[in-house]
N, C-alpha and C. Protein backbone atom coordinates (compact mmCIF):
# COMPACT_ATOMS: atom_id res chain seq x y z
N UNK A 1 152.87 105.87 88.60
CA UNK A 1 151.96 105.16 89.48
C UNK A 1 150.84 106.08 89.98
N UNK A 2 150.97 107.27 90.21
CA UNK A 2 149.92 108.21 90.62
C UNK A 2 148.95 108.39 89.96
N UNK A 3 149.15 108.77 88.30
CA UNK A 3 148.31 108.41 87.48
C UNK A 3 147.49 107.62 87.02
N UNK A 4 148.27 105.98 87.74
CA UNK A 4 147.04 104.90 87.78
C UNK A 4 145.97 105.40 89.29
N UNK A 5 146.81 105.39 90.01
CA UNK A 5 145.84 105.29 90.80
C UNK A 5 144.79 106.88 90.83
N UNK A 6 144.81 107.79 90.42
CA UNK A 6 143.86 108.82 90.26
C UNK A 6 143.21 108.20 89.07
N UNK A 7 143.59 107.43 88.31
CA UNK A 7 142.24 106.53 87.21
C UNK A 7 141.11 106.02 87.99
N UNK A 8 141.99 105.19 89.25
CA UNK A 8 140.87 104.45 89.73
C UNK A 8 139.93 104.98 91.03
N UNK A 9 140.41 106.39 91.26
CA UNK A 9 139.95 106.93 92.43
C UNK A 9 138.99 107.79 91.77
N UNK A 10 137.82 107.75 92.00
CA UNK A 10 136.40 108.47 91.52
C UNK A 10 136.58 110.14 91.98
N UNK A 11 136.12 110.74 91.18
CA UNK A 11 136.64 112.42 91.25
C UNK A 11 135.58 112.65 91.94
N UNK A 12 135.46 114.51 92.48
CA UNK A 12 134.63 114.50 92.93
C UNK A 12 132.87 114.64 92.00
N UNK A 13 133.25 114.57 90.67
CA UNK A 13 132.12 114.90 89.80
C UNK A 13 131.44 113.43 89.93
N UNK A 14 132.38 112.99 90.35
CA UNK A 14 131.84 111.11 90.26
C UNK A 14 130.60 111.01 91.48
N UNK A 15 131.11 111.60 92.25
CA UNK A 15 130.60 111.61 94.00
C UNK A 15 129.14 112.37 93.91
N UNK A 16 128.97 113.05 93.03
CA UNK A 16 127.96 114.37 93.42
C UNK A 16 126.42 113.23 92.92
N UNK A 17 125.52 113.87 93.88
CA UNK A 17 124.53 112.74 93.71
C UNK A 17 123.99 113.38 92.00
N UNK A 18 123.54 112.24 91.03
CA UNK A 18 122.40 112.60 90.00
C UNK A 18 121.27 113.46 90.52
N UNK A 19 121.48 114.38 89.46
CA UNK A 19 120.23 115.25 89.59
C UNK A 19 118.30 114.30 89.00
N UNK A 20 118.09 114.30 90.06
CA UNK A 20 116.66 113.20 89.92
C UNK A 20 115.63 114.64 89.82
N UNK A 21 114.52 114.37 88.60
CA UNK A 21 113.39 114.83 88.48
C UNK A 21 112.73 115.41 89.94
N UNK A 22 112.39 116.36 89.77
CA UNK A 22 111.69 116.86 90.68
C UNK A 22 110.27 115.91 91.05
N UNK A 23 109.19 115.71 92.06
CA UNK A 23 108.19 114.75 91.87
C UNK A 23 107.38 115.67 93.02
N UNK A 24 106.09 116.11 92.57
CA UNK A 24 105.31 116.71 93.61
C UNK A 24 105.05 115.75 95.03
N UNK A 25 104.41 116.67 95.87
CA UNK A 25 104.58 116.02 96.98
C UNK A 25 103.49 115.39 96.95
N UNK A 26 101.92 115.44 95.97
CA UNK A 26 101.00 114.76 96.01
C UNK A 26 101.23 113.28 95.73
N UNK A 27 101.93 113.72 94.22
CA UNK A 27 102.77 112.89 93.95
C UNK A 27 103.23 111.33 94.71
N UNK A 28 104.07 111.95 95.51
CA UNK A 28 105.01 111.31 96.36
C UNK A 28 104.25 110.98 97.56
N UNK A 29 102.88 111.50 97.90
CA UNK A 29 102.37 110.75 98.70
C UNK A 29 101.50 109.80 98.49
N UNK A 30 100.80 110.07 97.12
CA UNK A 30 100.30 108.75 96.46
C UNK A 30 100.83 107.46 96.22
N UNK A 31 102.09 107.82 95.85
CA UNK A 31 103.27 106.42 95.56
C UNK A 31 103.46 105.67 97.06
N UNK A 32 103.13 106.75 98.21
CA UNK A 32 103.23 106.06 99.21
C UNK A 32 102.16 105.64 100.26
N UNK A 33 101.33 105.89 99.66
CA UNK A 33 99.93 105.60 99.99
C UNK A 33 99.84 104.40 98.96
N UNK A 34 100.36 104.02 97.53
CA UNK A 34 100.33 102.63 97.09
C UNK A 34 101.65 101.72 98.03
N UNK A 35 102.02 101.80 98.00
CA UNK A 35 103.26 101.08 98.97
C UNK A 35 102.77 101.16 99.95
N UNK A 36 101.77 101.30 101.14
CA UNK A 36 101.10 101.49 102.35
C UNK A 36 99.64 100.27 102.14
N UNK A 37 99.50 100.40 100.88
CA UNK A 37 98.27 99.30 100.66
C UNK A 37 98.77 98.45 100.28
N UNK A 38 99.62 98.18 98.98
CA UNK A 38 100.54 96.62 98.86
C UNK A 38 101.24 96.23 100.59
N UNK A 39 101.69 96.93 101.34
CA UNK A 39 102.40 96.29 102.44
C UNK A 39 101.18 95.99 103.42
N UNK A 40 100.34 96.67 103.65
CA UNK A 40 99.11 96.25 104.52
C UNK A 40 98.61 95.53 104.80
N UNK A 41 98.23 95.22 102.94
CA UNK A 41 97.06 94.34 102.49
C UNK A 41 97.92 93.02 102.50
N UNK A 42 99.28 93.14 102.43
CA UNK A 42 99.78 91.88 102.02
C UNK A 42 100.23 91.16 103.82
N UNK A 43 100.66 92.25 104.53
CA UNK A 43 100.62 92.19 105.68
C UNK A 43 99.51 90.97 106.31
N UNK A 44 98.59 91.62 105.88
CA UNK A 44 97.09 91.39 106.72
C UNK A 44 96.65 90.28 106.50
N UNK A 45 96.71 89.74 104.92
CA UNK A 45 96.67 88.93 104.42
C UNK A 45 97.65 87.13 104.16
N UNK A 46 98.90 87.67 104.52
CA UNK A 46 100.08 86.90 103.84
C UNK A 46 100.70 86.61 105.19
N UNK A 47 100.98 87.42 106.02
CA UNK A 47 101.75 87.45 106.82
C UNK A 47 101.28 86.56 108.26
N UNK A 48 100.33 86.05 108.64
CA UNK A 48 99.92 85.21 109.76
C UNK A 48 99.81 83.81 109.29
N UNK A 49 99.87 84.01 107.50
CA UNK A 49 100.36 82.39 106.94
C UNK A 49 101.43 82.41 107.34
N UNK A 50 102.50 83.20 107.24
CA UNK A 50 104.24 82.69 107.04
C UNK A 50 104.16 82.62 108.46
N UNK A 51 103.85 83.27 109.56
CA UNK A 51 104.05 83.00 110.84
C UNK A 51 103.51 81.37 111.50
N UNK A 52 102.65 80.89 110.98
CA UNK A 52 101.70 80.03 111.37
C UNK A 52 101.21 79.33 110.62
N UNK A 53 101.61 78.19 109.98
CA UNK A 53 101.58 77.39 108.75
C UNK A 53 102.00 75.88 109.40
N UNK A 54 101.10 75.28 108.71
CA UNK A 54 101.11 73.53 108.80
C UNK A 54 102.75 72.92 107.67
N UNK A 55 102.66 72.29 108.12
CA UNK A 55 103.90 71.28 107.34
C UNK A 55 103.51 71.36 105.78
N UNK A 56 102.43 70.99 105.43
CA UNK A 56 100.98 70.51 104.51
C UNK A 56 101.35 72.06 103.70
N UNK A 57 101.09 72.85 104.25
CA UNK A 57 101.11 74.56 103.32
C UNK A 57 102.21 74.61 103.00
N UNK A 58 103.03 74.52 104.10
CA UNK A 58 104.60 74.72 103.38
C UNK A 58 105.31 74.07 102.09
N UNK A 59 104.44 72.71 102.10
CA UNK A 59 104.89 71.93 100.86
C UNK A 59 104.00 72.29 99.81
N UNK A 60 102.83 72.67 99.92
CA UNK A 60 101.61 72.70 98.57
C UNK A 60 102.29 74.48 98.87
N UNK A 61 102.61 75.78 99.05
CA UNK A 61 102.34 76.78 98.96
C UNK A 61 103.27 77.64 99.51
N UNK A 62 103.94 76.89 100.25
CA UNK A 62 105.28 77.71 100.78
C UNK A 62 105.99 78.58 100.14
N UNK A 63 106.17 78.89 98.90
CA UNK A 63 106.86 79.29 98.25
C UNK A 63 106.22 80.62 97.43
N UNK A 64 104.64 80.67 97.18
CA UNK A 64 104.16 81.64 97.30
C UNK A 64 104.01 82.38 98.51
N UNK A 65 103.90 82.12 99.62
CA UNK A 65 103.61 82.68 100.86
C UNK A 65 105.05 83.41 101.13
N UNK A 66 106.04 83.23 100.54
CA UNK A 66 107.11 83.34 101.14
C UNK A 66 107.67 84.54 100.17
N UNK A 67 107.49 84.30 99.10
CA UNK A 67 107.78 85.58 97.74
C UNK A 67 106.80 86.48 97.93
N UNK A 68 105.12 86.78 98.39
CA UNK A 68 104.35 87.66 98.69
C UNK A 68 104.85 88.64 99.84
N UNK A 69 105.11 87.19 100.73
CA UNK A 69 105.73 87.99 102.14
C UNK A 69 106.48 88.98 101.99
N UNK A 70 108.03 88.46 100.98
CA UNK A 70 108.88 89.50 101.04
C UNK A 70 108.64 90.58 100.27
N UNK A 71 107.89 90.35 99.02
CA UNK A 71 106.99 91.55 98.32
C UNK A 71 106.40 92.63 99.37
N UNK A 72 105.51 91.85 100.19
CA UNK A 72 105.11 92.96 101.26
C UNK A 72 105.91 93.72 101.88
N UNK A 73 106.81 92.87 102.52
CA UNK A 73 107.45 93.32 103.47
C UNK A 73 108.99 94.61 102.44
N UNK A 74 108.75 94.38 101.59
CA UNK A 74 109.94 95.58 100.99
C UNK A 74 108.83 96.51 100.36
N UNK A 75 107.92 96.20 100.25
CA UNK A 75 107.12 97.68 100.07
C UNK A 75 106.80 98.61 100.92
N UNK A 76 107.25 98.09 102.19
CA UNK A 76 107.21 98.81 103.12
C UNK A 76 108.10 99.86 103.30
N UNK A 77 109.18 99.95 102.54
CA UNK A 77 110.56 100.72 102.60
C UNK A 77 109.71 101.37 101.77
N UNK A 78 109.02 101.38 100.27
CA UNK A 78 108.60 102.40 99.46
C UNK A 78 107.64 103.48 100.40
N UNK A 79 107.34 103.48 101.35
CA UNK A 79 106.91 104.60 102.62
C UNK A 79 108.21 105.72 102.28
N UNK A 80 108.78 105.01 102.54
CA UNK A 80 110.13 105.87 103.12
C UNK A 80 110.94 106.21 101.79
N UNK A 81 111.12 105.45 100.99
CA UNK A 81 112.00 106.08 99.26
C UNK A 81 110.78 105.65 98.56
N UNK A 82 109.89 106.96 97.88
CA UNK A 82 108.64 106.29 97.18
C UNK A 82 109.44 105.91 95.24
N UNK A 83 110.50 106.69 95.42
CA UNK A 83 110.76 106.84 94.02
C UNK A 83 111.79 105.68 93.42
N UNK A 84 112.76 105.41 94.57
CA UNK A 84 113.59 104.28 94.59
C UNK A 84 113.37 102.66 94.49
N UNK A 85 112.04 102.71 94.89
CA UNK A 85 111.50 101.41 95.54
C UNK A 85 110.37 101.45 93.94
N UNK A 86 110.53 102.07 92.84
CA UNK A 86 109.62 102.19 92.20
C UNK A 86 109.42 100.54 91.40
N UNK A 87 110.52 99.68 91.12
CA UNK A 87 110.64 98.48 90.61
C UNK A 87 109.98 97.66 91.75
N UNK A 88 109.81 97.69 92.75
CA UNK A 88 108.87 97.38 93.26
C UNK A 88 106.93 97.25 93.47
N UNK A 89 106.38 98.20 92.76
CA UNK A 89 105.50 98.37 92.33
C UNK A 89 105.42 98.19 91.02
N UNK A 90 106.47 98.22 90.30
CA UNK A 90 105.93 97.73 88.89
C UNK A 90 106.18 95.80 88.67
N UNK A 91 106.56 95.66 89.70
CA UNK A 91 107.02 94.03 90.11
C UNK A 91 105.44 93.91 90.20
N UNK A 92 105.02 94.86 91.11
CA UNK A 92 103.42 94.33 91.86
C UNK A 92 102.11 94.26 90.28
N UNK A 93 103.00 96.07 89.64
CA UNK A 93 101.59 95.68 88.28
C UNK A 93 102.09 94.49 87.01
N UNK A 94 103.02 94.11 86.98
CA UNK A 94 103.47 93.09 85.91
C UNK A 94 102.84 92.08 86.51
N UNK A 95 103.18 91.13 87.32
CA UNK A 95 102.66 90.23 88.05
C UNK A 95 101.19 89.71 88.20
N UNK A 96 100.94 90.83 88.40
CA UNK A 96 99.40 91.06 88.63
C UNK A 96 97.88 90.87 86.57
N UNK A 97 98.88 91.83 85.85
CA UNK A 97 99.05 91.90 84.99
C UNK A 97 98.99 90.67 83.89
N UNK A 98 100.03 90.02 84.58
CA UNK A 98 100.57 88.35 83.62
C UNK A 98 99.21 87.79 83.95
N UNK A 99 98.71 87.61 85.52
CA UNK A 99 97.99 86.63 86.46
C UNK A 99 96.75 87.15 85.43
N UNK A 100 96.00 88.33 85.51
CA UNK A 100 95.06 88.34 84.63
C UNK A 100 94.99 88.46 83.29
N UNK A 101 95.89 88.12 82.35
CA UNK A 101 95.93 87.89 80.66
C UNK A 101 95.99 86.50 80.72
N UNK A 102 97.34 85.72 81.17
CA UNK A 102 97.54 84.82 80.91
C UNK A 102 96.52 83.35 81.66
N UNK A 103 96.06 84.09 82.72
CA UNK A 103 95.29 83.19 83.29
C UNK A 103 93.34 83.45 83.72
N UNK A 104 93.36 84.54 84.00
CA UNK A 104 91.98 84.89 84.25
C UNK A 104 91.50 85.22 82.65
N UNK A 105 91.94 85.48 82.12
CA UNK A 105 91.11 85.56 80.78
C UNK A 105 90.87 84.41 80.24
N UNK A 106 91.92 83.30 79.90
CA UNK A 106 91.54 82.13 79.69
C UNK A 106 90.46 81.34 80.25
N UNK A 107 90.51 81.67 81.59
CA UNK A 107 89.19 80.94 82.26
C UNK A 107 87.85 81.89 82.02
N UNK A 108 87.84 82.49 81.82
CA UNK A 108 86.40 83.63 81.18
C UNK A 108 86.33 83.31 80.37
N UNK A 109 86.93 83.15 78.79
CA UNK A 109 86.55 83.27 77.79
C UNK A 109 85.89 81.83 77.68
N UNK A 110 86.70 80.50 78.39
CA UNK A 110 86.33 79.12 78.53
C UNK A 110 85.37 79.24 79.62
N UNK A 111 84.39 80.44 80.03
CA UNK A 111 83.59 80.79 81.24
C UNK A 111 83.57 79.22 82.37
N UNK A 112 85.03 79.74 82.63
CA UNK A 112 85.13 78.01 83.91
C UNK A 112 85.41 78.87 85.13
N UNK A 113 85.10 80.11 85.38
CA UNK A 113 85.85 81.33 85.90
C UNK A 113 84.32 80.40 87.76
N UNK A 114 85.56 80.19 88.37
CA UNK A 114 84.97 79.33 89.67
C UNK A 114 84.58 80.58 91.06
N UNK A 115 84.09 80.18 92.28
CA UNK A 115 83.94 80.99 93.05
C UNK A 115 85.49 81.55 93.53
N UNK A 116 86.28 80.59 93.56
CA UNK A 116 87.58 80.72 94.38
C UNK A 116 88.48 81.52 93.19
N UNK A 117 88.17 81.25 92.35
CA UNK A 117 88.97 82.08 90.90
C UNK A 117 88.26 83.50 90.79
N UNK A 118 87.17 83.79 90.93
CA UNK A 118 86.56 85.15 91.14
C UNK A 118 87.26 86.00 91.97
N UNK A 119 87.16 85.26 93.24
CA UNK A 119 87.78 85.91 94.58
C UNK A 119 89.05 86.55 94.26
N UNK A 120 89.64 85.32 93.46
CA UNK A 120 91.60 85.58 93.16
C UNK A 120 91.57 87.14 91.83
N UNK A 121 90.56 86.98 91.30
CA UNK A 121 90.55 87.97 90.15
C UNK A 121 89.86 88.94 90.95
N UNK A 122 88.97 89.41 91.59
CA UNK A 122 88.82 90.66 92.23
C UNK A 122 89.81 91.18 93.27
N UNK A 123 90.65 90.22 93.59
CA UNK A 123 91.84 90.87 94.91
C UNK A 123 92.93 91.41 93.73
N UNK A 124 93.32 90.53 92.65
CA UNK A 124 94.03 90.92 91.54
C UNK A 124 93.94 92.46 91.16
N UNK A 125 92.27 92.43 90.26
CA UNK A 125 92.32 93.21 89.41
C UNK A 125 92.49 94.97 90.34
N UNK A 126 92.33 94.64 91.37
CA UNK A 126 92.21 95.87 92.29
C UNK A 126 94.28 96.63 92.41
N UNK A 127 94.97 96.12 91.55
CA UNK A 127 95.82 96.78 90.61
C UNK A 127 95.85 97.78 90.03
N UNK A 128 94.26 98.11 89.90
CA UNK A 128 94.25 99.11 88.90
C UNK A 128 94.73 100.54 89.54
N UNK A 129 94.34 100.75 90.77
CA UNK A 129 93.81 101.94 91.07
C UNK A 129 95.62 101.92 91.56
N UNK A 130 96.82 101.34 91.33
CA UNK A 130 98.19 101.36 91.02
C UNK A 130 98.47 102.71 90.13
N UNK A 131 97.86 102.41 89.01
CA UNK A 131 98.15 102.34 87.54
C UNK A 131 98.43 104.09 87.18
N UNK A 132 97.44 104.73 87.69
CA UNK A 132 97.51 106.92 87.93
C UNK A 132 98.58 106.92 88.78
N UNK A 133 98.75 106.23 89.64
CA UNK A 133 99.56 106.59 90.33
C UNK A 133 101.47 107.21 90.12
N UNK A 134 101.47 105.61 89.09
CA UNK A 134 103.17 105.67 88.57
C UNK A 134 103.27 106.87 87.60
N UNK A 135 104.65 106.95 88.17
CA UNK A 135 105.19 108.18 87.17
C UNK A 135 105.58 107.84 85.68
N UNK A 136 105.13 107.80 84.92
CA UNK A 136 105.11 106.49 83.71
C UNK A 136 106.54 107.41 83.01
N UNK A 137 106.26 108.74 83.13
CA UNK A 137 107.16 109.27 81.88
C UNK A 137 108.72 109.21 82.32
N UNK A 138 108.98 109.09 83.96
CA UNK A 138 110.23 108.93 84.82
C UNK A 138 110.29 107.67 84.23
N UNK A 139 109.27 106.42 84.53
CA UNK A 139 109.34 104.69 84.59
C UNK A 139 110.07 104.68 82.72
N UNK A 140 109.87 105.21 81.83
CA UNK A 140 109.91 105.21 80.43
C UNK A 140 111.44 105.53 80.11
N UNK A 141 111.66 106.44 80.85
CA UNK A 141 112.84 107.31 81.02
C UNK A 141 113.98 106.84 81.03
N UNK A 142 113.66 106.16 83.08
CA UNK A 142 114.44 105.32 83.67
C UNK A 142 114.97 104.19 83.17
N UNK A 143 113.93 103.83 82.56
CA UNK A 143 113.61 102.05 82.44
C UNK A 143 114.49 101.40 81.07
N UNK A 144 113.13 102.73 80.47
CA UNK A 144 113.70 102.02 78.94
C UNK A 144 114.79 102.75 77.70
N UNK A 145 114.18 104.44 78.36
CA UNK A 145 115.20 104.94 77.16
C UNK A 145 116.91 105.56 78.07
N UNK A 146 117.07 105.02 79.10
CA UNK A 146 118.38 105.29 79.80
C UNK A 146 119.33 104.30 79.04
N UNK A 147 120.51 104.43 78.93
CA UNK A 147 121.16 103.41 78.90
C UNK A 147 121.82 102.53 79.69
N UNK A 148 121.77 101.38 79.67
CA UNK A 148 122.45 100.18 80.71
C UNK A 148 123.66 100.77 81.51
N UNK A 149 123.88 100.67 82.36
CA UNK A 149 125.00 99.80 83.12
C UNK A 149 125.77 99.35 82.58
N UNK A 150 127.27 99.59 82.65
CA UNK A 150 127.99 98.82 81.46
C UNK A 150 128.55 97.15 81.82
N UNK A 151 128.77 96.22 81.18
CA UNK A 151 128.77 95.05 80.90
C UNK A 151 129.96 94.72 81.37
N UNK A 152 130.95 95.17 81.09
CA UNK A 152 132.24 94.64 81.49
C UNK A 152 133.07 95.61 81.86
């Protein structure tokens, strides 16, 4: 019986934290200087809808207002873990990303591109200045050439 149960009791090699990449501190203050503008901007922007909203918004829009919100509002933790919270910012450039291929290009190329669709594509495309920021070769690392989590 001892032997099962030291199977299931994690050693101490189990316990010791992963050794994580080193990340300069410029680095690390840029990542949090992007997590300081996604929470701000979304703050500033998003956040006096969810407080203060008609019946009318909640049914036509509620549901964006409410997924931005919490977008904002957990980028706010990337202040504080810039490296942890990194699926969070790449939530922000995918998103952002989809919104202008799949949709702002279509309306350009069909030049139907409106005043209110401009507006939405210049708050968008301002993503970019995201983009230097991420640690792409950690995000590559992490992301894609790690292996899973096991399944069962």
């Amino acid at each position: 019986m001892n032997s099962a149960m030291a199977s299931l009791t994690p050693s101490a090699t189990d316990l010791s934290p992963v050794s994580a990449p080193e990340f300069s501190l410029v680095r690390l203050y840029a990542l949090r200087a992007a997590y300081f503008i996604m929470a701000a901007g979304i703050g500033i922007f998003m956040w006096p809808t969810v407080l203060h909203h008609t019946s009318d918004l909640a049914v036509a829009n509620g549901i964006r207002f409410a997924l931005l919100g919490g977008l904002g509002f957990t980028a706010a933790w990337g202040i504080r873990y810039p490296i942890q919270m990194l699926p969070i910012l790449l939530f922000e450039l995918i998103w952002k990303a989809i919104y202008l291929l799949a949709f702002a290009l279509p309306l350009w190329s069909a030049h139907q591109i409106t005043p209110a669709a401009a507006e939405d594509i210049k708050a968008v495309a301002m993503v970019i200045i995201f983009i230097p920021v991420v640690p792409w070769r950690y995000v590559f690392n992490q992301y894609i050439l790690k292996p899973s989590e096991r399944w069962k």
